[in-house]
N, C-alpha and C. Protein backbone atom coordinates (compact mmCIF):
# COMPACT_ATOMS: atom_id res chain seq x y z
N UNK A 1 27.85 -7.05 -0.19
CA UNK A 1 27.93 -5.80 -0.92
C UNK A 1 29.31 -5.22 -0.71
N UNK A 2 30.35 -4.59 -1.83
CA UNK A 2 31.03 -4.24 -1.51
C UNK A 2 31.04 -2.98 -2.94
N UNK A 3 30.54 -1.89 -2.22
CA UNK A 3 31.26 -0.40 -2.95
C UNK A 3 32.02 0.16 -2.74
N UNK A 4 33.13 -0.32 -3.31
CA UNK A 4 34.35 0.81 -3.31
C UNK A 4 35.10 0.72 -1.90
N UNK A 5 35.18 -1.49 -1.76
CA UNK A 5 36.09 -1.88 -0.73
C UNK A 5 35.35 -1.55 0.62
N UNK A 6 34.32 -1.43 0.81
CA UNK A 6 33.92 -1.43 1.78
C UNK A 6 32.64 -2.10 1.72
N UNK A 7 32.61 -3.18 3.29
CA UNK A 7 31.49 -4.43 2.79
C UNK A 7 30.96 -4.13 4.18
N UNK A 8 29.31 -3.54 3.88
CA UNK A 8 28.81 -3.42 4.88
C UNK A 8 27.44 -4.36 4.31
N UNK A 9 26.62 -5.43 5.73
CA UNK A 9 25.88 -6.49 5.42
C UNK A 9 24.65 -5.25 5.77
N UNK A 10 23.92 -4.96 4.77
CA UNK A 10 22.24 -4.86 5.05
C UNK A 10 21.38 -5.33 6.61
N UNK A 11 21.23 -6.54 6.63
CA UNK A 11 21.07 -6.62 8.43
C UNK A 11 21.87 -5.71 9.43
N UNK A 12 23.21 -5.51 8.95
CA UNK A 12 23.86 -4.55 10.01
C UNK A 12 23.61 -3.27 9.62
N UNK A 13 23.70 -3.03 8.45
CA UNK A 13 23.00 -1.41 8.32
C UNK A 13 21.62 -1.04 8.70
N UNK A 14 21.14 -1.91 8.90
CA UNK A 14 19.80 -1.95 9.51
C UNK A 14 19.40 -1.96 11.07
N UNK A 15 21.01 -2.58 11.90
CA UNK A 15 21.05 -2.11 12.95
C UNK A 15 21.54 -1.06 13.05
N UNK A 16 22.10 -0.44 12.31
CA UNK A 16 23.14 0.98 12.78
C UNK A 16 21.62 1.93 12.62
N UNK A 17 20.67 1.50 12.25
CA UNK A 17 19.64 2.84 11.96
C UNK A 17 18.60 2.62 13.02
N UNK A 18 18.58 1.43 13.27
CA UNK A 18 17.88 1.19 14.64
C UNK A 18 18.37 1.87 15.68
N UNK A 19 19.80 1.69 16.08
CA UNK A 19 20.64 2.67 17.16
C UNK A 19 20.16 4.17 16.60
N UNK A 20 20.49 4.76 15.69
CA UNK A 20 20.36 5.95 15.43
C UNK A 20 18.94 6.12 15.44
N UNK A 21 17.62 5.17 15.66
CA UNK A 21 16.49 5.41 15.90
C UNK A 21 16.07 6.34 17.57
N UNK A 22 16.67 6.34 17.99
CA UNK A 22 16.12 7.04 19.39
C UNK A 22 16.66 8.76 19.87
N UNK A 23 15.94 9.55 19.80
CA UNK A 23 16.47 10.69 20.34
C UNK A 23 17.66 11.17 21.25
N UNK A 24 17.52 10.35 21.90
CA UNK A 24 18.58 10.54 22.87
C UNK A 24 20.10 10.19 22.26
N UNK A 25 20.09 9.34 21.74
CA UNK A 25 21.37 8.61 20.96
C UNK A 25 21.68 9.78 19.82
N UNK A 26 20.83 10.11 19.16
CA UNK A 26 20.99 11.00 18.40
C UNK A 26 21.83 12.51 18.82
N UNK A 27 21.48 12.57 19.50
CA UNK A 27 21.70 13.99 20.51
C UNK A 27 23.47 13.93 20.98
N UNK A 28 23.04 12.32 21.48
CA UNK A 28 24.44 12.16 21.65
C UNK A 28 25.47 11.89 20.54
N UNK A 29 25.29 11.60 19.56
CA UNK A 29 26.00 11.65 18.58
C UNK A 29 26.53 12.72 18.12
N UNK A 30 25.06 14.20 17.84
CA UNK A 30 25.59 15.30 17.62
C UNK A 30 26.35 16.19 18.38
N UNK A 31 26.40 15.93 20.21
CA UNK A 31 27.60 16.36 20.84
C UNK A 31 28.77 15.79 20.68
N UNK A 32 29.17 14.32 20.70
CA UNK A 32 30.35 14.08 20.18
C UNK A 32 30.48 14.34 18.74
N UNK A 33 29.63 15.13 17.84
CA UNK A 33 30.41 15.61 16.81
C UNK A 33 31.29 16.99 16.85
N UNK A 34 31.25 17.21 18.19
CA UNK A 34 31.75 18.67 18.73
C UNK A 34 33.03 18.64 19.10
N UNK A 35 32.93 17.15 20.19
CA UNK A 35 34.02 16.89 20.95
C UNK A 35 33.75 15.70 21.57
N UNK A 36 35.05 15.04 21.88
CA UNK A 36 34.53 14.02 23.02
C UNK A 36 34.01 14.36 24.61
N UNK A 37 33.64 13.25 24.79
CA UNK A 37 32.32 13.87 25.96
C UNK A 37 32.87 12.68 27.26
N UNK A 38 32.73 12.68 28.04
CA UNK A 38 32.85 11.64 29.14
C UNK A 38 31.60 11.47 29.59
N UNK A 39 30.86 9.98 30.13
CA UNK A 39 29.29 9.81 30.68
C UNK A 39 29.16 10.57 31.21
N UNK A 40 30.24 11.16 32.71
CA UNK A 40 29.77 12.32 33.50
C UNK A 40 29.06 13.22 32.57
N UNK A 41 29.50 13.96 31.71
CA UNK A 41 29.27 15.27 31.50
C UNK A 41 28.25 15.10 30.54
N UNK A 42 27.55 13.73 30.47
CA UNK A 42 26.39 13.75 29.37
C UNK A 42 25.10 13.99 30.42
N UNK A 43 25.23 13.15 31.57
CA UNK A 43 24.01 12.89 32.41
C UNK A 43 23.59 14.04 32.89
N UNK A 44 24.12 15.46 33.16
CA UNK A 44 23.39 16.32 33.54
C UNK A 44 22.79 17.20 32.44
N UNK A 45 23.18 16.39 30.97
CA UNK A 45 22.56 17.35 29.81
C UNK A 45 21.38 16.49 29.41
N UNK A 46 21.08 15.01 29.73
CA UNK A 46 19.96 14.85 29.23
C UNK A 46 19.38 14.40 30.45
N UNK A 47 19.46 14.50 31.81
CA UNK A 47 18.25 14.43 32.79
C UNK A 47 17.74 13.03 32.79
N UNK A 48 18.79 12.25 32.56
CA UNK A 48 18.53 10.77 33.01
C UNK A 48 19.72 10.04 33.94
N UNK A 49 19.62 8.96 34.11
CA UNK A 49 20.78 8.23 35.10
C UNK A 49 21.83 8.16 34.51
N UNK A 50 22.81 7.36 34.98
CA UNK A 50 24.47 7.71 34.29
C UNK A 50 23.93 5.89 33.79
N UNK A 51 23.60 5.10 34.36
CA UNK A 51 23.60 3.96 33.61
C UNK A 51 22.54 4.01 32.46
N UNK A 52 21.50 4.74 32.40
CA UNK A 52 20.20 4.95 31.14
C UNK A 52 21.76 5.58 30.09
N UNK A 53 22.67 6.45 30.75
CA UNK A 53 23.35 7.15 29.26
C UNK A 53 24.34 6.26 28.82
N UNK A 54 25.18 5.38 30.29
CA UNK A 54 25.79 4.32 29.61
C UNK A 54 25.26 3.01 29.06
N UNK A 55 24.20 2.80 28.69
CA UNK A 55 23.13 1.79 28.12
C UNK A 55 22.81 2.27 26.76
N UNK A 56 22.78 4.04 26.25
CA UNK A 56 22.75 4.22 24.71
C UNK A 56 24.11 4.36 24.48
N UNK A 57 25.10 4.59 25.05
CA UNK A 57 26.75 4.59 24.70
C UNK A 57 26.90 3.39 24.14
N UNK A 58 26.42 2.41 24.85
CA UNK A 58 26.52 0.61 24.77
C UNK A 58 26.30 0.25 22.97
N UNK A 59 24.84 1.23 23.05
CA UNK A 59 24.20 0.82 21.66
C UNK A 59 24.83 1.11 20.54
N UNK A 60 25.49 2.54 20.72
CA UNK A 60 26.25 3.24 19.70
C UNK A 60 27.30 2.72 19.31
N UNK A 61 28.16 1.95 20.28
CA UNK A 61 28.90 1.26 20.63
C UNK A 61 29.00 0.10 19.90
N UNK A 62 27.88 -0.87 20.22
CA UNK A 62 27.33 -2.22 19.28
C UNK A 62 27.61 -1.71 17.82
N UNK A 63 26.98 -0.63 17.94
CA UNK A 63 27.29 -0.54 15.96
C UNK A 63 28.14 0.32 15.79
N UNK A 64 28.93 0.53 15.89
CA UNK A 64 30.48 0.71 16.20
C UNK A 64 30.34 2.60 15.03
N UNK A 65 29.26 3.52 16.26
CA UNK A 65 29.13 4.36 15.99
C UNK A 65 29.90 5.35 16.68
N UNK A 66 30.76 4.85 17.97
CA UNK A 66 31.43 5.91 19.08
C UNK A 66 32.39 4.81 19.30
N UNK A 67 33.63 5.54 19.74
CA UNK A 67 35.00 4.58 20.11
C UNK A 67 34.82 5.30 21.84
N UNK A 68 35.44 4.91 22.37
CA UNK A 68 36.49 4.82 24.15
C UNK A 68 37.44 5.15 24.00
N UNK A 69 37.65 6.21 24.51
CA UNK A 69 39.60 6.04 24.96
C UNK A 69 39.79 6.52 26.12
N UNK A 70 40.10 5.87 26.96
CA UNK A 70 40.40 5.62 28.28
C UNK A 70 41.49 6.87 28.38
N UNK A 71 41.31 7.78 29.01
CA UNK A 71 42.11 8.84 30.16
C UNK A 71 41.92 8.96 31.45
N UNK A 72 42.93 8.16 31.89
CA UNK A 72 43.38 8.03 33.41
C UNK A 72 41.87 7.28 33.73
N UNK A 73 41.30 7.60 34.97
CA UNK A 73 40.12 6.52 35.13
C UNK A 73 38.84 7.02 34.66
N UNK A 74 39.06 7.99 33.75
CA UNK A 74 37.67 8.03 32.83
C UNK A 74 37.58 7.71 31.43
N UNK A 75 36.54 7.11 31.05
CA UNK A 75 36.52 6.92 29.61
C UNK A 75 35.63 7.97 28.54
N UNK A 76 36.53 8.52 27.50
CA UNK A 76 35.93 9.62 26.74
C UNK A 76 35.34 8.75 25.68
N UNK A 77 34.09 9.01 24.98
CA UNK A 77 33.38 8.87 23.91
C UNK A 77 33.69 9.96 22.69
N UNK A 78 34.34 9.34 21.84
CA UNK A 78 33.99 10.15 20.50
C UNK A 78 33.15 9.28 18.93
N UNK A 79 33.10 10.49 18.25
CA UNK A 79 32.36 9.82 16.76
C UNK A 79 33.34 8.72 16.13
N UNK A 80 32.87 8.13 15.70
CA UNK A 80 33.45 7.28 15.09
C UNK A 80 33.33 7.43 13.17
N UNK A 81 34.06 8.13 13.05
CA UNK A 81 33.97 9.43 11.60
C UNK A 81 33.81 8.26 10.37
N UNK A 82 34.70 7.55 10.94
CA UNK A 82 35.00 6.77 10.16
C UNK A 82 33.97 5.41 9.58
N UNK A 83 33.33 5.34 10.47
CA UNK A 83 32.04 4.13 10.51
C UNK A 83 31.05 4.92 9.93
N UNK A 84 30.76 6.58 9.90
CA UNK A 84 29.90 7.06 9.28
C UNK A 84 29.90 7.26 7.74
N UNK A 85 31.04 7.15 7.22
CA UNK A 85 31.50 7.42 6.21
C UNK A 85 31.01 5.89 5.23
N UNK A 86 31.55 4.52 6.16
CA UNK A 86 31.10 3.01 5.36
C UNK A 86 29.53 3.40 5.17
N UNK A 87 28.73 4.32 6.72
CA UNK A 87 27.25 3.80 6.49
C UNK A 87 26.56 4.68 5.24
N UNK A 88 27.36 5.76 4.90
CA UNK A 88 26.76 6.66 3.55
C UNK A 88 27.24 6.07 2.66
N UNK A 89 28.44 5.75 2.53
CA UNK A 89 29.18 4.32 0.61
C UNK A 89 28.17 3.79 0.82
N UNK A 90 27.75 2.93 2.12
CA UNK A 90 26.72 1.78 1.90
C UNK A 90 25.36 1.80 1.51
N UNK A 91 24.76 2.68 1.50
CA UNK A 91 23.43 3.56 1.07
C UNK A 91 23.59 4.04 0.18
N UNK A 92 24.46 4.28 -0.54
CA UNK A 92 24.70 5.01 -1.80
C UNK A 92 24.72 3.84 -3.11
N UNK A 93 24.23 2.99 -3.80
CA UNK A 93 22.91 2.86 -3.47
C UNK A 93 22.88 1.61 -2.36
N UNK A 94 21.43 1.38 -2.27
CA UNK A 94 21.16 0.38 -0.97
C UNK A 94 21.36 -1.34 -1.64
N UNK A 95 22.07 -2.38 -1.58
CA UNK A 95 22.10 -3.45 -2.61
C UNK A 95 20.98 -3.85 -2.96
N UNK A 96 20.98 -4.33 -4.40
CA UNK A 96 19.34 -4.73 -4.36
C UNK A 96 18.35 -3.64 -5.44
N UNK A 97 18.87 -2.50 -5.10
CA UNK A 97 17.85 -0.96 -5.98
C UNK A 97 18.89 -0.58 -7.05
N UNK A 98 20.31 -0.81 -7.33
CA UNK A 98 20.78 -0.18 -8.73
C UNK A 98 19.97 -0.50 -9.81
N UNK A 99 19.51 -1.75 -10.02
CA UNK A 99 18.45 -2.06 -11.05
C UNK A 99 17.55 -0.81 -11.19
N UNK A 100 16.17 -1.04 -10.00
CA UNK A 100 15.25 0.25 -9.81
C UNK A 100 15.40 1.61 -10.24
N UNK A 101 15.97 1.89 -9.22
CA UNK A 101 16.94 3.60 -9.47
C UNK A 101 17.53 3.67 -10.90
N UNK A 102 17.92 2.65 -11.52
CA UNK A 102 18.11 3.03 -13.20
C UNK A 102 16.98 3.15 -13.64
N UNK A 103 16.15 2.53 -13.66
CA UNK A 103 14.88 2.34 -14.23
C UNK A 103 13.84 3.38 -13.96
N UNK A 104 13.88 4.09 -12.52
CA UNK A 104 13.17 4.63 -12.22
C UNK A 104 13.52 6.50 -12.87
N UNK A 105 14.89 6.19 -12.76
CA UNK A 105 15.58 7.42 -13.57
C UNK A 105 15.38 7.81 -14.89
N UNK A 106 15.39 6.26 -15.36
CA UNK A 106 15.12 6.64 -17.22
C UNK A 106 13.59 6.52 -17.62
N UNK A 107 12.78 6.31 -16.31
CA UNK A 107 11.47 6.84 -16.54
C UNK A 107 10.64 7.86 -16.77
N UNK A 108 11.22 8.93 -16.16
CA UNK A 108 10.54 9.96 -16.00
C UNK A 108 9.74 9.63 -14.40
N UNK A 109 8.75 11.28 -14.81
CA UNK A 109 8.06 11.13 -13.57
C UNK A 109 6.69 10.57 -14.10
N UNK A 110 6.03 9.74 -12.79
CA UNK A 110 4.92 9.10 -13.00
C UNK A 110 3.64 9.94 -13.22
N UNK A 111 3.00 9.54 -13.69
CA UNK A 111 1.46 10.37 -13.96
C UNK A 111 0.97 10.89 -13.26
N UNK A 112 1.22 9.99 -12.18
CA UNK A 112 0.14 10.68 -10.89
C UNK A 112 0.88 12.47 -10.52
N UNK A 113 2.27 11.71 -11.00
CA UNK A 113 3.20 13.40 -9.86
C UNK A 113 2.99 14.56 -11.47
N UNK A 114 2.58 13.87 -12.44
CA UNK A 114 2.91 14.83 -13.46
C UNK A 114 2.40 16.28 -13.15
N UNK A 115 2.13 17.05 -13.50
CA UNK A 115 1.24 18.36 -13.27
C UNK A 115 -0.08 18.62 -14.51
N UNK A 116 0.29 17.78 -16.07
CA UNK A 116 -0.52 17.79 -16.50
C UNK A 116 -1.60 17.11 -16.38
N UNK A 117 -3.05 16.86 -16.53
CA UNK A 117 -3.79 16.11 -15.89
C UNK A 117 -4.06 14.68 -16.74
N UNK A 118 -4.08 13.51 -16.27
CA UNK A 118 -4.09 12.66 -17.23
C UNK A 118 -5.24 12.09 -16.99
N UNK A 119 -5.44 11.27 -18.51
CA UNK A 119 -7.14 10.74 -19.17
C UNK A 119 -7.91 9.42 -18.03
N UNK A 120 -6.79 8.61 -17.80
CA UNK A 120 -6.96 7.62 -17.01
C UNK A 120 -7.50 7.20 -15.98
N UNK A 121 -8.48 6.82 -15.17
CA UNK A 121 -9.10 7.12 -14.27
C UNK A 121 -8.20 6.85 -12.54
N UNK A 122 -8.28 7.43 -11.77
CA UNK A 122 -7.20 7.66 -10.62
C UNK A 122 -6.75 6.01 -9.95
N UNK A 123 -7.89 5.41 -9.74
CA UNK A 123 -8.21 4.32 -9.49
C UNK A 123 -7.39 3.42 -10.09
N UNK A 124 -6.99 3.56 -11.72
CA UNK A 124 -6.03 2.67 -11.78
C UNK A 124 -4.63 2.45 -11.78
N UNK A 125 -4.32 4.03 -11.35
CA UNK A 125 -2.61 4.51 -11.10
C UNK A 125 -2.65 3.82 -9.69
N UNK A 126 -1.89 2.23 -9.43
CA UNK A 126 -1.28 2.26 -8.22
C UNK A 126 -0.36 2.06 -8.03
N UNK A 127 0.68 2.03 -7.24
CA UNK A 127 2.08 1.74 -6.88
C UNK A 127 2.17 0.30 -7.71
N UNK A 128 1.29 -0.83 -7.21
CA UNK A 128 1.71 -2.11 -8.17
C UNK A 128 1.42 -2.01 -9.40
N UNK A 129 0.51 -1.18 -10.21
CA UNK A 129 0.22 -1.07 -11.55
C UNK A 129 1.49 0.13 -11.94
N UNK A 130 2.25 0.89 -11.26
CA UNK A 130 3.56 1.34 -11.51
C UNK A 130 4.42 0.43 -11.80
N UNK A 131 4.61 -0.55 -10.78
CA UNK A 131 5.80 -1.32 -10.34
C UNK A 131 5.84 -2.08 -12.06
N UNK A 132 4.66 -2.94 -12.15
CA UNK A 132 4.43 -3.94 -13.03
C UNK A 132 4.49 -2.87 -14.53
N UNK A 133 4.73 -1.84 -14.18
CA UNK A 133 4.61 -0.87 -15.91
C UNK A 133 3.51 -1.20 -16.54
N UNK A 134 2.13 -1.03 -15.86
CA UNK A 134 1.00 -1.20 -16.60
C UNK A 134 0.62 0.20 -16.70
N UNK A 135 1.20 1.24 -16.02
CA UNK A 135 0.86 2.77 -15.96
C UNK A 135 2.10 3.35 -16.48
N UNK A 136 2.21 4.16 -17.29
CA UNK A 136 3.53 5.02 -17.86
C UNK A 136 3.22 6.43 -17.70
């Protein structure tokens, strides 16, 4: 996939959301959106060990969600602005759904969400009788 020069693989966007799956990582992300942070000064904000915080640094890290930059013998964590920016191009759309998302656009809304009530019995509006356009 490449939108607009930037080629991010689906399996890897799929890890970057796995990392961003856990609270804690999260948390930490939204403090280094403040500032950079050093491990010290994370471990007494989330009440775990300094290796549990350098083990989600690691992760964020893997998917190249936080950079290092070494000052004197500590290492600071910041966002990595820039990797967030490929993972929204890359979702915008997801490869695979431009088809859909046209289709689903020049559909309208489905029966079921309509507000008027329709003749059809409920039973046969399903997601695969959507998919297959046997329901309009």
């Amino acid at each position: 996939m490449d939108p607009g020069g930037i080629d991010v693989d689906i399996r890897e966007l799929a890890d970057v959301f796995k990392a961003l799956g856990d609270p804690t990582r999260l948390q930490i992300l939204a403090l280094l959106n403040v500032r950079d942070c050093c491990v010290c000064e994370l471990v007494p904000l989330f009440g775990i060990s300094q290796p549990a915080v350098s083990k989600h640094l690691a992760r964020l890290r893997a998917a190249r969600l936080v950079r290092e930059n070494r000052r004197g013998q500590w290492v600071f964590y910041s966002l990595n602005r820039e990797r967030l920016k490929e993972i929204v191009a890359a979702i915008d759309p997801l490869p695979g759904l431009s088809g859909p998302l046209k289709e689903l656009a020049n559909r309208g809304p489905a029966p079921m969400c309509s507000a008027e009530p329709t003749t059809g019995t409920p039973a046969a509006v399903t997601p695969t009788a959507v998919i297959k356009g046997e329901v309009r």
